[in-house]
Protein backbone atom coordinates (compact mmCIF):
# COMPACT_ATOMS: atom_id res chain seq x y z
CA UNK A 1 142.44 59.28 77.21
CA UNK A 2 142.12 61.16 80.66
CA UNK A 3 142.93 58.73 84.04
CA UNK A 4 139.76 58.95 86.18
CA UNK A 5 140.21 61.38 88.85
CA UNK A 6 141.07 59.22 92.49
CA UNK A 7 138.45 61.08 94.24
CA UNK A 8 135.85 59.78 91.86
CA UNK A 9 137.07 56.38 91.60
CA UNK A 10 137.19 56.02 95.39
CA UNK A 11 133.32 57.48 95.33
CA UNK A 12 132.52 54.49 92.89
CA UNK A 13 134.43 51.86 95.15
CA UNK A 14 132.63 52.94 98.26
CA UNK A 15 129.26 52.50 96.80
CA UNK A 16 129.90 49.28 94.81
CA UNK A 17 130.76 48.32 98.50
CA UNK A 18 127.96 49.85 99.94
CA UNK A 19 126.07 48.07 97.26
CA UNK A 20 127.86 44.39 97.15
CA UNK A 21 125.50 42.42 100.03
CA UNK A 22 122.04 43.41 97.97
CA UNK A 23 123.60 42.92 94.34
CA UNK A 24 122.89 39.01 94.58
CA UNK A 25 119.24 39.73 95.58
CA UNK A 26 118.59 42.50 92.64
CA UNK A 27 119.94 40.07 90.01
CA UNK A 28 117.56 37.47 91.18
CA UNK A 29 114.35 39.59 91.22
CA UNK A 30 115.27 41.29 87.56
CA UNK A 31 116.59 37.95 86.08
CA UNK A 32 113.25 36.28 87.31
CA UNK A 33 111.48 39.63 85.67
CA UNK A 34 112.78 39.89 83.02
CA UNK A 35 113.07 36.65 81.83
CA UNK A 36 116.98 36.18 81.33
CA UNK A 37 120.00 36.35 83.50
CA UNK A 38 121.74 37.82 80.73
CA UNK A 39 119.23 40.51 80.61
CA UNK A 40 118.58 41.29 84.37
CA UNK A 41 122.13 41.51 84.96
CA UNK A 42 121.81 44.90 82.08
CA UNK A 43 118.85 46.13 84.40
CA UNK A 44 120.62 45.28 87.29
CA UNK A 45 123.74 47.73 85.97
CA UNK A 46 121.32 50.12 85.06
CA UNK A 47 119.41 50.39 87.75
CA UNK A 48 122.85 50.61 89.94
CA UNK A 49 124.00 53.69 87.83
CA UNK A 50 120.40 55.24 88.16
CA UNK A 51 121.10 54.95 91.97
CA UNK A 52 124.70 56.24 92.15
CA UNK A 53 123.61 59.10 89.99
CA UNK A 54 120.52 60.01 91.90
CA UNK A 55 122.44 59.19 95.40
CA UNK A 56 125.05 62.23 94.04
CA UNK A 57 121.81 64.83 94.11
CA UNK A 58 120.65 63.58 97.65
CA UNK A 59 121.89 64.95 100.80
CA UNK A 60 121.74 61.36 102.66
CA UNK A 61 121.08 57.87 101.99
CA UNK A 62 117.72 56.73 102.07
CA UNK A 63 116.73 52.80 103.12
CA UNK A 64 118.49 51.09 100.72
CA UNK A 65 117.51 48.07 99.98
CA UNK A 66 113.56 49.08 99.39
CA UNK A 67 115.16 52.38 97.33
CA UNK A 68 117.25 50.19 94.97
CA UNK A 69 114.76 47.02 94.91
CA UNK A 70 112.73 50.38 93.96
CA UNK A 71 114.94 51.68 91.26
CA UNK A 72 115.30 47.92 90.01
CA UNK A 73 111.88 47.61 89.67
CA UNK A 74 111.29 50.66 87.93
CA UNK A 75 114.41 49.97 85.84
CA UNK A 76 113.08 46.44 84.62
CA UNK A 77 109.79 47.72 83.85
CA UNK A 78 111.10 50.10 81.24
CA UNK A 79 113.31 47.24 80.05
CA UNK A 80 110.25 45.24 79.37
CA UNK A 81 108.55 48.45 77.48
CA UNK A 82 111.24 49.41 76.20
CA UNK A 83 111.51 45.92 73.92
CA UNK A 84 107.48 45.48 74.04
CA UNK A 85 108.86 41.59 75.23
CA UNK A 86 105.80 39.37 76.18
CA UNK A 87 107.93 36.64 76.05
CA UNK A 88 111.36 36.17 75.97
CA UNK A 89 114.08 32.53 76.02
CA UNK A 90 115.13 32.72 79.12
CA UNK A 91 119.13 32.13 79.33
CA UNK A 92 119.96 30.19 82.84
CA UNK A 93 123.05 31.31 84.89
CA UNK A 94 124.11 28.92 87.62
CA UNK A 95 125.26 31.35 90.62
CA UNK A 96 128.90 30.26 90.74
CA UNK A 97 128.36 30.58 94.67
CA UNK A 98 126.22 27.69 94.60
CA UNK A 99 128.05 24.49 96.12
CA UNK A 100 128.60 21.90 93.92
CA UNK A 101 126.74 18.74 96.58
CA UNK A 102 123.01 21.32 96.13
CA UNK A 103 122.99 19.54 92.24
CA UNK A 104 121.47 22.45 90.06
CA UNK A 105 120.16 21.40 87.12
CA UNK A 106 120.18 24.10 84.18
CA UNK A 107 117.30 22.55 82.90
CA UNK A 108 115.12 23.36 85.95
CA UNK A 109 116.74 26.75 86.45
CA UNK A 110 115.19 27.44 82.57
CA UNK A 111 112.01 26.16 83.64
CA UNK A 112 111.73 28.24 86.67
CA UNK A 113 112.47 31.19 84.62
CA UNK A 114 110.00 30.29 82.02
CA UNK A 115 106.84 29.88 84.73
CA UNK A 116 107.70 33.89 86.10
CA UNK A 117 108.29 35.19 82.45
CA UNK A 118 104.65 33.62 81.56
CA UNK A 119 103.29 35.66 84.25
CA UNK A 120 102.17 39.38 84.24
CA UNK A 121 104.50 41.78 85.31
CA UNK A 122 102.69 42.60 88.51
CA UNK A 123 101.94 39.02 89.70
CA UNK A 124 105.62 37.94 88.36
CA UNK A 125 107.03 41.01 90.84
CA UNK A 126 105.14 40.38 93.87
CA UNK A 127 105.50 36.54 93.45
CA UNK A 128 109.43 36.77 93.11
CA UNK A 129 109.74 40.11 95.96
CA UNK A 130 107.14 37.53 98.36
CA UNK A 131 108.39 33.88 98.28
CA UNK A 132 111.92 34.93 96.42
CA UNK A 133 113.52 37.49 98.15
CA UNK A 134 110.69 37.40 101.07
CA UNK A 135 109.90 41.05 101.42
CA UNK A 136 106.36 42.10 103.28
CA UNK A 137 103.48 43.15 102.00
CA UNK A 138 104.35 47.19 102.49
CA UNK A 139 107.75 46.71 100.70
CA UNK A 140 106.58 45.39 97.83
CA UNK A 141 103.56 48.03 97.65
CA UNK A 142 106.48 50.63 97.84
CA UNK A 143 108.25 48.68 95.47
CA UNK A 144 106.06 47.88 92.29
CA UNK A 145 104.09 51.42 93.26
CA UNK A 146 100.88 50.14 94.20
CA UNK A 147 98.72 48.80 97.12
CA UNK A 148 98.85 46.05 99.59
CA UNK A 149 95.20 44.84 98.46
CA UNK A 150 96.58 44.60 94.75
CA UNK A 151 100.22 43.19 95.95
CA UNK A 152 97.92 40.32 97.84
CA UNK A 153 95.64 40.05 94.53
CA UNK A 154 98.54 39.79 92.41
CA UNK A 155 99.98 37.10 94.97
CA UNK A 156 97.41 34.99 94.75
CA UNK A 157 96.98 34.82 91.40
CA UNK A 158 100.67 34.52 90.73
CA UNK A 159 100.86 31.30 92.84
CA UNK A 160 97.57 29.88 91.53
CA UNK A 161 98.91 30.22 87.87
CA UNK A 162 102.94 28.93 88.88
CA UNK A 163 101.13 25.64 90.69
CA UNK A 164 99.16 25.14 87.92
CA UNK A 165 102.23 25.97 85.45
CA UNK A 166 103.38 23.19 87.63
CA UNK A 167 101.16 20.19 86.82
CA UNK A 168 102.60 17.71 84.29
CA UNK A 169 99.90 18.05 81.49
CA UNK A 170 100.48 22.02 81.43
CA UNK A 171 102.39 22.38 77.81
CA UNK A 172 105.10 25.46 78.79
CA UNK A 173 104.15 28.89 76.82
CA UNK A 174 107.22 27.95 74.55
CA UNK A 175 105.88 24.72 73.53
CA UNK A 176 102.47 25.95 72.63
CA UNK A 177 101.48 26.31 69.20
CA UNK A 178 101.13 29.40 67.86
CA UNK A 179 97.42 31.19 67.57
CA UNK A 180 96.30 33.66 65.17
């Protein structure tokens, strides 16, 4: 086995650095995606070796947070293609940053995860870019590759469904029988 040339490890290290304050942010919007932790953590990966691969071919840096939130995105989608997943068990992971006095309960962290995943993709995406990670209306029309009219439309309906979702005689998608 060869040793990985210094100059290339160094290259990694600086953009894992230049990468480290928007990681936590990434993993929240493809976890909520996706459906799983587990999972958006792989598109997460992904999407950050798309990035440092396509950052080698460009002579500078673009904005990066809207260029990887971009990537992400893009990276999740095919993830959800990719597996033709409708609906997926959604695996909680308790951020081990999270003090122990804010009293997370796994079981509402699954719950949370369930409401996005029984969302479509675009209302799931601008619901979790809007309220989640609080980007504007432009950044997440860059980011899901579509309009401000349809990122609002998608919005609204996101919300409408998650507060219904909400209401106490709503049986969760998992707990639904099965139709033919």
């Amino acid at each position: 086995m060869t040793a990985i040339p210094p100059e290339l490890s160094a290259a990694r290290d600086r953009f894992l650095a230049l990468v480290a304050d928007l990681r936590p942010d990434l993993h929240r919007y493809c976890s909520r995606l996706v459906g799983s932790a587990i999972d958006g953590e792989d598109v997460v990966q992904e999407a950050l070796a798309k990035a440092y691969y396509a950052m080698s071919l460009s002579p500078e840096l673009p904005p990066l947070r809207p260029w990887l939130l971009r990537i992400a995105h893009n990276t999740a989608i095919d993830f959800l293609r990719r597996y033709e997943r409708r609906f997926v068990e959604p695996v909680a992971h308790i951020d081990e940053r999270v003090a122990a006095a804010d009293e997370v309960r796994p079981d509402v962290v699954r719950a949370a995860l369930s409401s996005f995943v029984a969302l479509p993709v675009l209302q799931r995406s601008a619901v979790i870019l809007k309220d989640v990670l609080d980007l504007s209306l432009d950044e997440i029309a860059h980011t899901t590759g579509t309009t401000v009219p349809a990122v609002k439309a998608a919005l609204n309906r996101g919300r409408t469904s998650l507060r219904e979702r909400a209401r106490e005689d709503v049986v969760p998608w998992r707990d639904r029988p099965e139709t033919s």
